[in-house]
Protein backbone atom coordinates (compact mmCIF):
# COMPACT_ATOMS: atom_id res chain seq x y z
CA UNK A 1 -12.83 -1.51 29.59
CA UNK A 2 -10.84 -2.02 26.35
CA UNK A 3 -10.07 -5.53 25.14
CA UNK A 4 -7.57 -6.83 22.01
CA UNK A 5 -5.30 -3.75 22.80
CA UNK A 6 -1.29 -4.12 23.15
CA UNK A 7 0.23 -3.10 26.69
CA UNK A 8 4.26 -1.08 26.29
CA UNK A 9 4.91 -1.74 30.32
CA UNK A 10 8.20 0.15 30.30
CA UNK A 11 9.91 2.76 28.44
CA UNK A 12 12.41 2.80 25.98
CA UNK A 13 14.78 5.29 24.68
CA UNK A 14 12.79 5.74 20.81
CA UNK A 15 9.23 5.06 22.16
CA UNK A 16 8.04 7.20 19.20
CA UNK A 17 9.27 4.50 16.78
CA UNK A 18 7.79 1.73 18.38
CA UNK A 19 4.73 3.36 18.88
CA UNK A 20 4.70 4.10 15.07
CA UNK A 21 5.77 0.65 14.04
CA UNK A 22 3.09 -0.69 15.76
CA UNK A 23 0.08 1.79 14.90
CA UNK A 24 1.37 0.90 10.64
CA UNK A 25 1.19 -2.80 11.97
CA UNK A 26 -1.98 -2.90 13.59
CA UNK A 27 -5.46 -1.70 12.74
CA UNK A 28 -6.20 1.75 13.44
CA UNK A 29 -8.85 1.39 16.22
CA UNK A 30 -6.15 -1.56 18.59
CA UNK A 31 -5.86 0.38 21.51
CA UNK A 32 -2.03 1.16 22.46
CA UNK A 33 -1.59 1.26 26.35
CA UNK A 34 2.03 2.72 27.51
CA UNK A 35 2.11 1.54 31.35
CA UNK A 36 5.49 3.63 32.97
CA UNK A 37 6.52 4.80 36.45
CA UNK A 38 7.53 8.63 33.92
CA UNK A 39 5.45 10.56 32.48
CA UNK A 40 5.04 10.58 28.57
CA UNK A 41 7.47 12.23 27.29
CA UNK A 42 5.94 15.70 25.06
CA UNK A 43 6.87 14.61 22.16
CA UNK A 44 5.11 11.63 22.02
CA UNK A 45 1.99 13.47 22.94
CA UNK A 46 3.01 15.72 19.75
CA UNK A 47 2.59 13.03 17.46
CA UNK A 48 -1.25 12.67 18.08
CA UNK A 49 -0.91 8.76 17.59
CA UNK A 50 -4.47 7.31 17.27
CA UNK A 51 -5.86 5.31 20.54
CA UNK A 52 -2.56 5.89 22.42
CA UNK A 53 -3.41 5.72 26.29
CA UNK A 54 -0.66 6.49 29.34
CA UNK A 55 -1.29 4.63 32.18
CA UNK A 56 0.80 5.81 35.09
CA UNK A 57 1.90 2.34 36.95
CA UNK A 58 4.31 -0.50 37.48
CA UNK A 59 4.67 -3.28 36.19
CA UNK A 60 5.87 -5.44 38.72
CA UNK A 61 2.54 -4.31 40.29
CA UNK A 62 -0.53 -6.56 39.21
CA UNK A 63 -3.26 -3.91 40.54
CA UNK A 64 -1.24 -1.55 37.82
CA UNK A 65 -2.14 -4.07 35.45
CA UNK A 66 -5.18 -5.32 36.27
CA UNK A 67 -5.98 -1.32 35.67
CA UNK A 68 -4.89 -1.63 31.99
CA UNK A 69 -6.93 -4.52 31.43
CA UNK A 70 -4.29 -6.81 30.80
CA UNK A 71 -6.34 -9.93 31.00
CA UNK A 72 -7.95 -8.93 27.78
CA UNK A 73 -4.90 -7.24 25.99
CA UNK A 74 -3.98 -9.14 22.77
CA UNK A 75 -0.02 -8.30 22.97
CA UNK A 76 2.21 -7.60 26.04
CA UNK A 77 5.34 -6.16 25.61
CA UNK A 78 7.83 -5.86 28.23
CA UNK A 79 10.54 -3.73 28.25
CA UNK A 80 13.70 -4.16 30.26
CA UNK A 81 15.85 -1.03 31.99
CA UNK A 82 19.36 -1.95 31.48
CA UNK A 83 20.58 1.63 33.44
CA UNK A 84 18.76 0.50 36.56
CA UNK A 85 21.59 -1.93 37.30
CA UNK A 86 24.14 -0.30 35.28
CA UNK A 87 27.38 -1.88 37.36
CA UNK A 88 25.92 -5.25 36.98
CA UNK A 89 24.42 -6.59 33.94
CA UNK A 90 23.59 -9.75 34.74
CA UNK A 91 20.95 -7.58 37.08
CA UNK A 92 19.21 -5.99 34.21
CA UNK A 93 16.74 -8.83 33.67
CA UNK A 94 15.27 -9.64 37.11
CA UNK A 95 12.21 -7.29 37.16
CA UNK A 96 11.79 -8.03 34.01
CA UNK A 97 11.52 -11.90 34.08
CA UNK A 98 9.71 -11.42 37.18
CA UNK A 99 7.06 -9.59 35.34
CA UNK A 100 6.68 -11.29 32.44
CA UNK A 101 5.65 -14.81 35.34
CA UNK A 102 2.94 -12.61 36.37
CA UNK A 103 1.77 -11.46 33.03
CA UNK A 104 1.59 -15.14 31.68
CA UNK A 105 -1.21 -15.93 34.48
CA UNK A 106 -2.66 -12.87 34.34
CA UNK A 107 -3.18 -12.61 30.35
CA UNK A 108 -3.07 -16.39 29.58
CA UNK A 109 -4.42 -16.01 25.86
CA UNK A 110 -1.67 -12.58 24.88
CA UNK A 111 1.13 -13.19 22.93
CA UNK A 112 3.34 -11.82 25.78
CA UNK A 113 7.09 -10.03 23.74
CA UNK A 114 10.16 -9.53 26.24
CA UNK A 115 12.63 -7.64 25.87
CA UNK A 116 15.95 -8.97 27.60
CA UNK A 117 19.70 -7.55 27.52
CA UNK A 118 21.84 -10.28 29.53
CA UNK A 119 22.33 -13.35 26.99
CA UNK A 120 22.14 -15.96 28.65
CA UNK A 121 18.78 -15.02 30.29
CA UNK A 122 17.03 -16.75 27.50
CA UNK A 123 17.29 -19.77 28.53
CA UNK A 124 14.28 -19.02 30.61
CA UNK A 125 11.93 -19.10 27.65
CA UNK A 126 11.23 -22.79 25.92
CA UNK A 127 12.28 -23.34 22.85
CA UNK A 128 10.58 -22.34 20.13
CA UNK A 129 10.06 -18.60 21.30
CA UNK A 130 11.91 -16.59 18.54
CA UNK A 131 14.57 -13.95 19.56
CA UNK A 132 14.66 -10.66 17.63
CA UNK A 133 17.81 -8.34 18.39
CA UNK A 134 17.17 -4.92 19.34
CA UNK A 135 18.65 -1.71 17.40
CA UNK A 136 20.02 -0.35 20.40
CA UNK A 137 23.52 0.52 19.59
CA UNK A 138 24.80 1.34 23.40
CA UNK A 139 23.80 -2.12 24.27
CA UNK A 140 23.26 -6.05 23.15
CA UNK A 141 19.62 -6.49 23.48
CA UNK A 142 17.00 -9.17 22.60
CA UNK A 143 13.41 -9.30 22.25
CA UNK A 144 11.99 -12.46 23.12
CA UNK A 145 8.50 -13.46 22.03
């Protein structure tokens, strides 16, 4: 299997930009694995990115990640779906934090990036983990890492 790749579990509305952000980031031959319950979109598959692998699975599922490896990925990031609870924000995080408990034993050596849209939900993560706001303009989101 592939080890020192990053893991995308979740998708994101601009996937092509993070993709790209992190293939001028990262050396050329880090494997990028995209873990979604969708299909890849076509126009991601259009931009021929280099070592970009779909991996049809969820999250919340650890055989889905145990199938990409994740206990020899080098980065996690989790994304969070802030339209699945739509009528109640405060909603938006639960899979996600849920998730991101089981990647932390499952990939105890990643640097493990989680990306959270109710404030105060960040109070889950000790201090010293750096938030980065998102550039999603429908929505206040934050990155945690």
């Amino acid at each position: 299997g592939i080890t020192g790749h990053i893991l995308i579990c979740g998708s994101v509305e601009g996937l092509d930009v993070l993709l790209l952000f992190l293939r001028l980031f990262h050396a050329k031959d880090v494997y990028l694995v995209v873990m979604d319950l969708a299909e890849p979109p076509e126009y991601i598959l259009e931009l021929e990115i280099p070592h970009l692998i779909f991996v049809k699975g969820d999250p919340q599922c650890r055989g889905d990640l145990v199938r990409c490896n994740i206990s020899h990925a080098s980065k996690v990031i989790l994304l969070s779906d802030p339209y699945s609870h739509e009528d109640l924000i405060e909603k938006a995080d639960t899979s996600t934090l849920m998730t991101y408990l089981d990647v932390r034993t499952m990939a105890r050596h990643a640097q493990v990036l989680t990306e959270l849209v109710h404030e105060p939900n960040l109070k889950f993560f000790r201090k010293g983990h750096t938030p980065w706001l998102s550039q999603n303009p429908q929505i206040k989101r934050r990155l945690v890492g």
